[in-house]
N, C-alpha and C. Protein backbone atom coordinates (compact mmCIF):
# COMPACT_ATOMS: atom_id res chain seq x y z
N UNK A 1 3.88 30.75 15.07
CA UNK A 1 2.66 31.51 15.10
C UNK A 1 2.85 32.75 14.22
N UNK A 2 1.69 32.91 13.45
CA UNK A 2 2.06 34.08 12.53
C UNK A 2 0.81 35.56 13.14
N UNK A 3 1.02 36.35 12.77
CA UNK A 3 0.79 37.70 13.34
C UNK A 3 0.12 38.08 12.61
N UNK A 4 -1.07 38.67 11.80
CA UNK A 4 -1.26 39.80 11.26
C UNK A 4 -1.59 40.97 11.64
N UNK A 5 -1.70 42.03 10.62
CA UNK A 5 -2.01 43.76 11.17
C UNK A 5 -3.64 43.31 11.17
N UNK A 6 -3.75 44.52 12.26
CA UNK A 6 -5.23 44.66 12.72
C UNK A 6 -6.15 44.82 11.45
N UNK A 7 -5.71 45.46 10.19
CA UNK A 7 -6.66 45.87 9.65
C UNK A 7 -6.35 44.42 8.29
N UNK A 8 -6.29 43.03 8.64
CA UNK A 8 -5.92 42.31 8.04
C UNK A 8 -6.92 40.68 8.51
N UNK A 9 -7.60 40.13 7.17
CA UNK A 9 -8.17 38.69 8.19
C UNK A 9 -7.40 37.54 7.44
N UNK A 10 -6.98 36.52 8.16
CA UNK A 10 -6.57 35.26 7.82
C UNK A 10 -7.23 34.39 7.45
N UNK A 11 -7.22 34.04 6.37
CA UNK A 11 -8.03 32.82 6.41
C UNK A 11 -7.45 31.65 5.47
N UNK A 12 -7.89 30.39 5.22
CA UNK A 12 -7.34 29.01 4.83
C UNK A 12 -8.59 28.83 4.07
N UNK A 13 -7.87 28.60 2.64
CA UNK A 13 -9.26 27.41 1.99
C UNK A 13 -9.20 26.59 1.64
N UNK A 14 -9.98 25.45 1.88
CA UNK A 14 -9.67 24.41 1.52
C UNK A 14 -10.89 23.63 1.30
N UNK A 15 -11.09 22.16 1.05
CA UNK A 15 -12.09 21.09 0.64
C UNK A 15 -13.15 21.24 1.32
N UNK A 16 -14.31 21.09 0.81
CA UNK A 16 -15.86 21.07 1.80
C UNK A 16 -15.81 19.88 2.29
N UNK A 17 -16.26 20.19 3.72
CA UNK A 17 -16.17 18.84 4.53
C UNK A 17 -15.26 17.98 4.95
N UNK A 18 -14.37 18.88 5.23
CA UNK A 18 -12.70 18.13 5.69
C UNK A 18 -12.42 19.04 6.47
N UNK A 19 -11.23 18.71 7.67
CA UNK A 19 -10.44 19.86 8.26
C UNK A 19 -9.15 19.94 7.51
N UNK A 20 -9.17 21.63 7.34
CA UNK A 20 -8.23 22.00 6.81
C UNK A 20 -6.46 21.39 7.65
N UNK A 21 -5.73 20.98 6.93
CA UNK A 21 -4.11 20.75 7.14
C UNK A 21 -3.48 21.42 8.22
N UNK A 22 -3.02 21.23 9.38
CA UNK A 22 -2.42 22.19 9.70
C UNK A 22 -0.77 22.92 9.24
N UNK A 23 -0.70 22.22 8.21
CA UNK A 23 0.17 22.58 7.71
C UNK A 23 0.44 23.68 6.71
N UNK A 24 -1.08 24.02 5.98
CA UNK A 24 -1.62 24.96 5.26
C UNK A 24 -1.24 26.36 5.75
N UNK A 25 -0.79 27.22 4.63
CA UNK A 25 -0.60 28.94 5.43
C UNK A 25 -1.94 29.98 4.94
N UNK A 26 -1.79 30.42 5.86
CA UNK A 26 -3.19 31.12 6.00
C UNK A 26 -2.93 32.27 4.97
N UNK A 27 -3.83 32.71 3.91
CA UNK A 27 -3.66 33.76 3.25
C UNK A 27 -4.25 35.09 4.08
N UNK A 28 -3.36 36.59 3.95
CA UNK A 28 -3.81 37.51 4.89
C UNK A 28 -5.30 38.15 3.60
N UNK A 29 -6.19 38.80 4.01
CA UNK A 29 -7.03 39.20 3.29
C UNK A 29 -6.79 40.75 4.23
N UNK A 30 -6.89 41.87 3.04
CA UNK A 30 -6.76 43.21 3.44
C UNK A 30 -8.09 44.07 2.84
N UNK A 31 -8.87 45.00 3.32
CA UNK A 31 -9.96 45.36 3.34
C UNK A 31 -9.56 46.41 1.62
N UNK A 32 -10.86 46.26 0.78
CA UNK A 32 -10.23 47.53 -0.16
C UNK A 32 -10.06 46.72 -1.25
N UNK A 33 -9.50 45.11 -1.52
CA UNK A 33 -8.44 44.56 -2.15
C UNK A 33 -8.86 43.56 -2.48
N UNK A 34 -9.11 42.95 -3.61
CA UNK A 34 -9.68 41.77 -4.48
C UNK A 34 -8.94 40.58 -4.54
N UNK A 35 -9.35 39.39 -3.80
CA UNK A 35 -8.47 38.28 -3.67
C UNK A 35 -9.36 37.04 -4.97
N UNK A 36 -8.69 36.76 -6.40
CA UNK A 36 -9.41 35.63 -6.72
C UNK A 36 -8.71 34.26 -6.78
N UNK A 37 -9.67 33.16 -5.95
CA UNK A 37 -9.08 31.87 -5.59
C UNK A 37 -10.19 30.92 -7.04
N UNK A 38 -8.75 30.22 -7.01
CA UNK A 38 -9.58 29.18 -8.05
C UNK A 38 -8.97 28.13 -7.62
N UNK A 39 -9.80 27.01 -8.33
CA UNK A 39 -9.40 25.62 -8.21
C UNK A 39 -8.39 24.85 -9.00
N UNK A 40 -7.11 24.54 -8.97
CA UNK A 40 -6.96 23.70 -10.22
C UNK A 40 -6.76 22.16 -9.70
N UNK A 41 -7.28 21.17 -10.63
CA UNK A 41 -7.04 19.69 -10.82
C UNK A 41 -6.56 19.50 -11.96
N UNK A 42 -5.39 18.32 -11.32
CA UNK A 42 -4.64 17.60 -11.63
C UNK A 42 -4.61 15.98 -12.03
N UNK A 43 -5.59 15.52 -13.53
CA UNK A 43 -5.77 14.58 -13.54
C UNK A 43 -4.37 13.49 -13.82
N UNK A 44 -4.37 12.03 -13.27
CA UNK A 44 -3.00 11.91 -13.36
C UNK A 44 -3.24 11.06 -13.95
N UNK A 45 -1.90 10.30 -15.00
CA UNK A 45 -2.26 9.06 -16.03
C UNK A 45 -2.82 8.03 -15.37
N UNK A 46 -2.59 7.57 -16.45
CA UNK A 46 -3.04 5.30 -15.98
C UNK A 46 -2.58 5.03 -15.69
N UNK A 47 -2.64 3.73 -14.84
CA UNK A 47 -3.71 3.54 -14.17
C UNK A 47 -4.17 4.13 -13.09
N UNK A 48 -3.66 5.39 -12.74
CA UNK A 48 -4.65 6.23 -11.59
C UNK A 48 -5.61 6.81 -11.58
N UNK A 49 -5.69 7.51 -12.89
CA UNK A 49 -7.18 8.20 -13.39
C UNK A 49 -8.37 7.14 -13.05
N UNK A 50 -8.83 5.80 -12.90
CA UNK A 50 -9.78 5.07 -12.45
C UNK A 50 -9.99 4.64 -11.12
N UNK A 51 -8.14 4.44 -9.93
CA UNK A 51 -8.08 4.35 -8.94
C UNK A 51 -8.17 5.06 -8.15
N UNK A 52 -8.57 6.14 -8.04
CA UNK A 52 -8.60 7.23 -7.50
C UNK A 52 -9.28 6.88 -6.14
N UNK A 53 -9.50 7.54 -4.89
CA UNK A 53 -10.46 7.45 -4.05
C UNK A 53 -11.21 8.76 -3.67
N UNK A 54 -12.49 8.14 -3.73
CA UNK A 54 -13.42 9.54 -3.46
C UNK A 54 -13.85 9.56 -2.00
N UNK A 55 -12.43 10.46 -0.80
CA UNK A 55 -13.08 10.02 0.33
C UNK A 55 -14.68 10.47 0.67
N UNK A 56 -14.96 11.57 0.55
CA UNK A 56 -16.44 11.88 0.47
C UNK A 56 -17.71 10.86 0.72
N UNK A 57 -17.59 10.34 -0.81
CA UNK A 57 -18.07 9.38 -0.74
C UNK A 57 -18.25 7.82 -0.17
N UNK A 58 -16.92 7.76 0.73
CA UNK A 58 -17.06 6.76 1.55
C UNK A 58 -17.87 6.79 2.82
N UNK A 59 -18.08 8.26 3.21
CA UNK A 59 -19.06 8.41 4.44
C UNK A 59 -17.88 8.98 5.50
N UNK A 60 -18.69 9.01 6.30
CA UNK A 60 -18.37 9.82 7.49
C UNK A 60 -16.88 8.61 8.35
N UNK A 61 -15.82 8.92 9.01
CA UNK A 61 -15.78 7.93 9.68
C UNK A 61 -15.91 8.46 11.20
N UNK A 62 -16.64 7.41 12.43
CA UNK A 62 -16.59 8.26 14.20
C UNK A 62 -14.87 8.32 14.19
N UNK A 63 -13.72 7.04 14.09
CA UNK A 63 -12.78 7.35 14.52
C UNK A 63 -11.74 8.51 14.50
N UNK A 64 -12.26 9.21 13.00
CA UNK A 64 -11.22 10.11 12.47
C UNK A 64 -12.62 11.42 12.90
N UNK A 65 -13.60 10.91 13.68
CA UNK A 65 -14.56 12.51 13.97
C UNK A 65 -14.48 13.40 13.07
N UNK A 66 -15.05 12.57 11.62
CA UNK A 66 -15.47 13.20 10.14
C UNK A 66 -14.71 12.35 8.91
N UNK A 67 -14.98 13.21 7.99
CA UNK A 67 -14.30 12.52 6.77
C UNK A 67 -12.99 12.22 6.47
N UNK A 68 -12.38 11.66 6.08
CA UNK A 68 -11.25 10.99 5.31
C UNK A 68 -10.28 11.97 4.29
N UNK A 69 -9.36 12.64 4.77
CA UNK A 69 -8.64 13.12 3.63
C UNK A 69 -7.12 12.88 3.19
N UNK A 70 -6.56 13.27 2.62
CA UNK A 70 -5.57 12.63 1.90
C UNK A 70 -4.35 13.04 3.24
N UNK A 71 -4.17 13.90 4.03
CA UNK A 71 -3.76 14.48 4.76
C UNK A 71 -3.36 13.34 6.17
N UNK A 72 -4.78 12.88 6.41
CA UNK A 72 -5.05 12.11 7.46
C UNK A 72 -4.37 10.29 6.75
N UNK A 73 -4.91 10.12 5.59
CA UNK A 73 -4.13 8.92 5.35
C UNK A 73 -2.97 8.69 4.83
N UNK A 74 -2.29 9.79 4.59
CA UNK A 74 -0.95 9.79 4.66
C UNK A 74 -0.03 9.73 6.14
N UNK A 75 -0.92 10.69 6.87
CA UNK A 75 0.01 10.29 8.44
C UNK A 75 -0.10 8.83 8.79
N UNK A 76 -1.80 8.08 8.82
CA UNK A 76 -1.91 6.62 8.71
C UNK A 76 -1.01 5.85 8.19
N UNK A 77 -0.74 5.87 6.74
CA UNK A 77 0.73 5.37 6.23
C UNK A 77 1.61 5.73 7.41
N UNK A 78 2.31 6.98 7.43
CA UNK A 78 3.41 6.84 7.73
C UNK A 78 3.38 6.12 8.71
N UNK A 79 2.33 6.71 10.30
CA UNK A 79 2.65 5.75 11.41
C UNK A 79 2.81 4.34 11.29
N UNK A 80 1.91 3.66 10.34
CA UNK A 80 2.01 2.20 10.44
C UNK A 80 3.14 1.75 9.94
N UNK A 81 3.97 2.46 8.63
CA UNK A 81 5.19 2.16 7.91
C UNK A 81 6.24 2.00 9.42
N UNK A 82 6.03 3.19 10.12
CA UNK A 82 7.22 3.30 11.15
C UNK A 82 7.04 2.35 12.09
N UNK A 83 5.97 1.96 12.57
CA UNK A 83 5.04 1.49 13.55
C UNK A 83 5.81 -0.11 12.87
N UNK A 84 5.11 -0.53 11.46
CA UNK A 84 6.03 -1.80 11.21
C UNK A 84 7.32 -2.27 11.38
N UNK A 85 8.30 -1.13 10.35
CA UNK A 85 10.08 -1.69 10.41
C UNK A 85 10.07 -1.38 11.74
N UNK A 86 10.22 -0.50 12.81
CA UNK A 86 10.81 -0.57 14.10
C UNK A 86 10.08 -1.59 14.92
N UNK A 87 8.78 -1.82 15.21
CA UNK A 87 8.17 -2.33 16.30
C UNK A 87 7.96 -3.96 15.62
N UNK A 88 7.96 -4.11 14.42
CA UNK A 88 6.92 -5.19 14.18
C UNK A 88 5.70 -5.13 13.84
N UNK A 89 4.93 -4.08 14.61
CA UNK A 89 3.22 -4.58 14.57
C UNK A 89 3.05 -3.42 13.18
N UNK A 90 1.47 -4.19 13.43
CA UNK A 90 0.54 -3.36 12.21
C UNK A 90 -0.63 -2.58 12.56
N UNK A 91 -0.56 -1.39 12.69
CA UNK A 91 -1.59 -0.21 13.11
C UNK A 91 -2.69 -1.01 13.03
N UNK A 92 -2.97 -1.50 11.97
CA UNK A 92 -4.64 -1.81 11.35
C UNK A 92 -4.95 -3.26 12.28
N UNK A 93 -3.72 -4.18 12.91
CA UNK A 93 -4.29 -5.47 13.31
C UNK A 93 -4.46 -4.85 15.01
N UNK A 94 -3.26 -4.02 15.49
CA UNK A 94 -3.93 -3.47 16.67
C UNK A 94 -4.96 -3.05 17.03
N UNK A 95 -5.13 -2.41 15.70
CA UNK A 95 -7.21 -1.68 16.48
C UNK A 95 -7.98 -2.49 16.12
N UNK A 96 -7.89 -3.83 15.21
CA UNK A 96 -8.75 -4.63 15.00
C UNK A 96 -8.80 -5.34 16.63
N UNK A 97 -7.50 -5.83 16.84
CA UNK A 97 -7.60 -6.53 18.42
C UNK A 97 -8.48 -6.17 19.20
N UNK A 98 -7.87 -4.32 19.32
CA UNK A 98 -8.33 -3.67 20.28
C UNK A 98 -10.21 -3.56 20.66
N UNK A 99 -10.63 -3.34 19.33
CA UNK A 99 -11.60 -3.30 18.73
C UNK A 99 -12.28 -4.93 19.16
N UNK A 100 -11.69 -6.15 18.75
CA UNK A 100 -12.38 -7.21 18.93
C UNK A 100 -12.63 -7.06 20.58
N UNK A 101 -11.41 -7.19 20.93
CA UNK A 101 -11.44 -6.79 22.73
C UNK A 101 -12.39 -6.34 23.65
N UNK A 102 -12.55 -4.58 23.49
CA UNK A 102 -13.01 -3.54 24.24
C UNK A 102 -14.09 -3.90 23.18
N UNK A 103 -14.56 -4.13 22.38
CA UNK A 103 -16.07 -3.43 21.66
C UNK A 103 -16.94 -4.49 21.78
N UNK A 104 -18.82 -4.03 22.68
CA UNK A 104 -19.56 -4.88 22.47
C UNK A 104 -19.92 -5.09 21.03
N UNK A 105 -20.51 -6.71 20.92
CA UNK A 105 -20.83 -6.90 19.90
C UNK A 105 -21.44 -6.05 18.65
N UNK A 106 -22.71 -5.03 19.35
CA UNK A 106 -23.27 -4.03 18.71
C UNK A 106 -21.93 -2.94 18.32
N UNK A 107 -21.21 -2.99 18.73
CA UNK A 107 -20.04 -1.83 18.45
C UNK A 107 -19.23 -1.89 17.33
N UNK A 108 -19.57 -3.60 17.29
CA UNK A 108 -18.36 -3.65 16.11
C UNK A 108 -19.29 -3.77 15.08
N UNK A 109 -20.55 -4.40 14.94
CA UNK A 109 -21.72 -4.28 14.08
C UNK A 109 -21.52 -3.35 12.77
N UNK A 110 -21.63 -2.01 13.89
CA UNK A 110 -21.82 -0.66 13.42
C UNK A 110 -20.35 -0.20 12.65
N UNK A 111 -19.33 -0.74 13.17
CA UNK A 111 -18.29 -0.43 12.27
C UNK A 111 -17.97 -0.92 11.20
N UNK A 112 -18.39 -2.02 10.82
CA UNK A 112 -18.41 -2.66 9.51
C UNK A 112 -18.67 -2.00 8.41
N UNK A 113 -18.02 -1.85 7.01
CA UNK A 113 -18.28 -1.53 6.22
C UNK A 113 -18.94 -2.27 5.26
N UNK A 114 -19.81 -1.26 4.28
CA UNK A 114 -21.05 -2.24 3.53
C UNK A 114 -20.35 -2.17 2.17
């Protein structure tokens, strides 16, 4: 847990429409004192410059309660990587089960992607 002085605000910036990382450090902002944030991107060669994914644009998802970021599908990787060599299984066929299982028909309808 980090501390600041009273006359100090914390704050994190990051992507519109994502939750910020919790891994992210909060920059202190001090009253008086000019903070300028910019953006930089990093386009990367071929063949990635076309593969790219625009989570945004994939839509909302209910399970992840919002959008998709690089943050969230990297832990996805990892668990399932670990989840595979030790256990065997595969994250993605469990919640399909689970999913065929527990979900009325209308439930799974709606989860389908178009």
């Amino acid at each position: 847990m980090v501390f600041f002085d009273t006359g100090s605000l914390a704050t994190v910036v990051h992507q519109a429409r994502t939750c910020p990382a919790d891994k992210l450090t909060a920059v202190s902002l001090q009253p008086g004192k000019l903070l300028t944030v910019a953006r930089r991107v990093e386009r990367l060669p071929s063949p990635y410059k076309s593969h790219c994914s625009d989570y945004i644009a994939r839509g909302v998802y209910p399970a992840f309660e919002g959008y998709l970021n690089y943050d969230r599908v990297e832990v996805l990787g990892y668990l399932s990587g670990y989840l595979g060599i030790w256990l065997g299984l595969s994250l993605s066929t469990l919640a399909f089960q689970a999913q065929k299982r527990f979900c009325p028909s209308q439930c799974r309808s709606l989860t389908k992607r178009k």
